[in-house]
Protein backbone atom coordinates (compact mmCIF):
# COMPACT_ATOMS: atom_id res chain seq x y z
CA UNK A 1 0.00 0.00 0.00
CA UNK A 2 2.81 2.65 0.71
CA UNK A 3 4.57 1.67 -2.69
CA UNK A 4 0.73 2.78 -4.26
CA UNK A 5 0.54 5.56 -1.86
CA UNK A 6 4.36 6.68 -3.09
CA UNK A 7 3.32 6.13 -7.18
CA UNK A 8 0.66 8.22 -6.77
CA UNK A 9 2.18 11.39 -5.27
CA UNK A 10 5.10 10.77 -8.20
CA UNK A 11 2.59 10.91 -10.89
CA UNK A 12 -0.06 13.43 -9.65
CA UNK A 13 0.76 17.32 -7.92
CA UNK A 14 -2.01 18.90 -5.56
CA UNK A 15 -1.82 22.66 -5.74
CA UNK A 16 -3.53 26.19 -4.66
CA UNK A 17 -5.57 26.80 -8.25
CA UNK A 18 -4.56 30.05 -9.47
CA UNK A 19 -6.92 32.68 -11.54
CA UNK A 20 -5.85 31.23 -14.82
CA UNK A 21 -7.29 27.91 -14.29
CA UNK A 22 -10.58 29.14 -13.24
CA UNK A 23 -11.73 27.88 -16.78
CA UNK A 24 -10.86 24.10 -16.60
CA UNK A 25 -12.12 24.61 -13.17
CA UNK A 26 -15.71 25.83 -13.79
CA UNK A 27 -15.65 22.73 -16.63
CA UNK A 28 -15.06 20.38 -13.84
CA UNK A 29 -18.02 22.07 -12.47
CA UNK A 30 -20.28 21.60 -15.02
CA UNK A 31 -18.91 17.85 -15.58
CA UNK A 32 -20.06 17.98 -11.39
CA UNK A 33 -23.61 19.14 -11.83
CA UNK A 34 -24.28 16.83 -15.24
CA UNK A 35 -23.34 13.81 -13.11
CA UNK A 36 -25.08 14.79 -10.08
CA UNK A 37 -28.40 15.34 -13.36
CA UNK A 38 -28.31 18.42 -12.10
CA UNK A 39 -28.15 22.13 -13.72
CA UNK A 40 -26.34 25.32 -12.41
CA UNK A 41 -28.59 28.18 -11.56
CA UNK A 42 -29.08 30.86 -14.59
CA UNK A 43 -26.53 33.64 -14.08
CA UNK A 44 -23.72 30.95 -13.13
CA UNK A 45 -20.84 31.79 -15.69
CA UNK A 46 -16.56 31.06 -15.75
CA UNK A 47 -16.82 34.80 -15.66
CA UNK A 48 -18.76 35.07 -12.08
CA UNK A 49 -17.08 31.94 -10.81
CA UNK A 50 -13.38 33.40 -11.39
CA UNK A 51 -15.13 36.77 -9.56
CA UNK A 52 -16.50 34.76 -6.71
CA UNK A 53 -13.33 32.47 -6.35
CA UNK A 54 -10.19 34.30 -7.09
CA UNK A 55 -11.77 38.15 -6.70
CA UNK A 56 -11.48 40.10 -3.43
CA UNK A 57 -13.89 39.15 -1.69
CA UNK A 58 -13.36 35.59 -1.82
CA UNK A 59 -14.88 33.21 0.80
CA UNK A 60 -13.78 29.68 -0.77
CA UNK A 61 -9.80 27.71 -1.64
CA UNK A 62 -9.76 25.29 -4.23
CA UNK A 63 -7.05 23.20 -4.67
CA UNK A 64 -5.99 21.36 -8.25
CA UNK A 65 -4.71 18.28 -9.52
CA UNK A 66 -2.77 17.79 -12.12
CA UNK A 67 0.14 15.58 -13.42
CA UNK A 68 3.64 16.34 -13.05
CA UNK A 69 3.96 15.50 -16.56
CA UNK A 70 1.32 17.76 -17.46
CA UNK A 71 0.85 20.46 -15.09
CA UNK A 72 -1.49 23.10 -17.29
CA UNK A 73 -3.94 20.25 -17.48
CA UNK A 74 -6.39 19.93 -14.23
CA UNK A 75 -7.73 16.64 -13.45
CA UNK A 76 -9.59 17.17 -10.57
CA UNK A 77 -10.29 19.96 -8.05
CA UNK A 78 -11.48 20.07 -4.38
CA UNK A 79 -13.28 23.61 -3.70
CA UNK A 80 -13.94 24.29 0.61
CA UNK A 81 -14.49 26.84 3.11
CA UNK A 82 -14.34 27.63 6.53
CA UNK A 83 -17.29 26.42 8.60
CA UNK A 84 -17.85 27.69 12.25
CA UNK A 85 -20.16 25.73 15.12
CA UNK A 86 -20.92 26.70 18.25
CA UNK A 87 -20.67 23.34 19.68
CA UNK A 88 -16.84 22.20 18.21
CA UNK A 89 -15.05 24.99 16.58
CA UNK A 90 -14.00 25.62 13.65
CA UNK A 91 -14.13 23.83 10.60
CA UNK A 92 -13.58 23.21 6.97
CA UNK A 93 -16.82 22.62 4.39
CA UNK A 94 -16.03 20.57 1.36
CA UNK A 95 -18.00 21.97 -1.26
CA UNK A 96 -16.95 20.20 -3.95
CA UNK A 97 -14.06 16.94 -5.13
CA UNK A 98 -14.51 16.32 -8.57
CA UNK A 99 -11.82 13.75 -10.41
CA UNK A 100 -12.17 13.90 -14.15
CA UNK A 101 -12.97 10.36 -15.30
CA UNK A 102 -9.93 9.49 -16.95
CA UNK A 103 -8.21 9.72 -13.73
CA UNK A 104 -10.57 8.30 -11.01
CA UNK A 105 -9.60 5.24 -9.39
CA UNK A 106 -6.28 6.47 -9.25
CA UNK A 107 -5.90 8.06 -5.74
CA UNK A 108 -6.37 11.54 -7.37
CA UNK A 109 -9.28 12.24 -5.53
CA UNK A 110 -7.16 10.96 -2.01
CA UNK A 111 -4.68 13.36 -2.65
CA UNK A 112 -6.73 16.73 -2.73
CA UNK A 113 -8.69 15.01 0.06
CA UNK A 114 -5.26 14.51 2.12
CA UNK A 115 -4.38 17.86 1.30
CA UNK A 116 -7.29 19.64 2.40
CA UNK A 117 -7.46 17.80 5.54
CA UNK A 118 -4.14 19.28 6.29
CA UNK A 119 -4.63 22.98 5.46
CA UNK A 120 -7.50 21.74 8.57
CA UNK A 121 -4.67 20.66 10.78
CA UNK A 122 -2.84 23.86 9.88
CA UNK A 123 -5.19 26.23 10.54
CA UNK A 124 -7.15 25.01 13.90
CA UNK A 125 -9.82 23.59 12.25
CA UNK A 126 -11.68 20.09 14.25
CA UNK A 127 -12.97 18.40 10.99
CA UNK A 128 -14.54 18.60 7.54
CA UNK A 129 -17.61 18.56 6.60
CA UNK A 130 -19.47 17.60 3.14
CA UNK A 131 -22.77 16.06 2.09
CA UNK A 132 -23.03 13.70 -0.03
CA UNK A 133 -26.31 12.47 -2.19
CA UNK A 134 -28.12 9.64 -0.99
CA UNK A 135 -28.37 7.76 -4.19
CA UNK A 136 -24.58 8.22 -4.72
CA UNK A 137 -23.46 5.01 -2.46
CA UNK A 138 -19.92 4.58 -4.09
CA UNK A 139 -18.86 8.26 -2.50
CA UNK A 140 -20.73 7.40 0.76
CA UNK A 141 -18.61 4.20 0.81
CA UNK A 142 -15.68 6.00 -0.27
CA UNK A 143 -15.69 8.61 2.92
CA UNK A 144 -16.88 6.67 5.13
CA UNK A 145 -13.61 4.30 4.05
CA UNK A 146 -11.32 7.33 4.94
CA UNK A 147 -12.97 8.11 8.14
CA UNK A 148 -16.03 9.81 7.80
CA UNK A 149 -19.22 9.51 10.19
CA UNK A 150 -22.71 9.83 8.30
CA UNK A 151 -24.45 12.38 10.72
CA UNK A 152 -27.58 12.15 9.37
CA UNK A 153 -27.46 8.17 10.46
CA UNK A 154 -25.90 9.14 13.82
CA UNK A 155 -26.96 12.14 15.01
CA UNK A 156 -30.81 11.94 13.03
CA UNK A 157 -30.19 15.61 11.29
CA UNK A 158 -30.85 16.73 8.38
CA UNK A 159 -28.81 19.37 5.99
CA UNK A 160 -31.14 22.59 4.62
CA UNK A 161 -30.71 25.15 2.64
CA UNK A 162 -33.03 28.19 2.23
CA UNK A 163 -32.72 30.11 -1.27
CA UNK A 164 -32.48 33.46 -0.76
CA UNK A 165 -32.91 34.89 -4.54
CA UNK A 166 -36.27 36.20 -5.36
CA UNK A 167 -37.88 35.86 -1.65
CA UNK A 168 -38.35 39.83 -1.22
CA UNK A 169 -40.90 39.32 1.76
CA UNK A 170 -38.86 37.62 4.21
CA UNK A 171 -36.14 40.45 3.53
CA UNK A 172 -38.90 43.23 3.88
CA UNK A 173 -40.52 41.71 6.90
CA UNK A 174 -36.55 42.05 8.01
CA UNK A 175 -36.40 45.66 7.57
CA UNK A 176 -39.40 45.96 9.62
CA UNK A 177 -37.52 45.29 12.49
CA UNK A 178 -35.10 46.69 14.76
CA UNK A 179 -31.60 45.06 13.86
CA UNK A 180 -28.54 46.25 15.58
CA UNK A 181 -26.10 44.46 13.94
């Protein structure tokens, strides 16, 4: 297992991605949301993603894979920010780990995994976090194989989300309050 462990960090580089591969990037993105059958909301564009990820503001890392032999060329990306609770600390979210499909199976996806768990260690952080979709058993199998803890089997919660976009009243019912922030 080490000797596999050793080929694979000779044949594949993890890196910070850089505002020039936000392209390849939002392609792995796509590639992301077609095999999830899903779509990316209107408005999403490499133009807003390279704004949202690499502009001032930013709130996300992404890290790259690609080979040493080939190092303009990103097969696989692992996009995560920092997450905050009350009842452990801090934390990292994994957004997204995407290996293109010419290099799964290969450890690729390991490697940004490893490496993101670090920049944890390094900056304080008690864990990662990530959700994964129910019908997708292979990457359930996979993280749970490196470690992870299904929460929603342990702990009996459930992830939301609430879409902000186009829900004017909830924001105007806000304004009708006093909020010292």
């Amino acid at each position: 297992m080490a000797a596999e462990q050793q080929n694979r960090q000779q044949t594949y580089v993890v890196r910070k991605a850089e505002p020039q591969d936000s392209n390849q990037i939002y392609s792995c993105v796509e590639a992301l949301a077609s095999f999830h059958m899903s779509e990316l909301d209107p408005g999403r564009s490499p133009e807003s993603f390279l704004k949202e990820v690499f502009g001032e503001d930013t709130i996300c890392q992404v890290l790259v894979a690609t080979t040493k032999t080939d190092r303009s060329t990103i097969v696989g990306y692992g996009l995560f920010y920092r997450a905050y609770s009350t009842w452990t600390g801090p934390a990292l979210y994994l957004e997204d780990l995407y290996v293109t499909p010419a290099h799964r199976g290969k450890g690729v996806g390991k490697l940004i995994w490893q490496n993101i768990v670090q920049i944890g260690f390094e900056t304080g952080c008690k864990g990662v976090r990530m959700t994964v979709h129910m019908w997708n058993k292979q990457a359930k199998n996979m993280w749970e194989g490196l470690g992870c803890v299904d929460l929603s089997e342990k702990r009996h919660e459930h992830f939301l989300f609430y879409t902000i976009q186009g829900k004017r009243s909830i924001i105007e019912t806000a304004f009708q309050t006093e909020f010292e922030g």
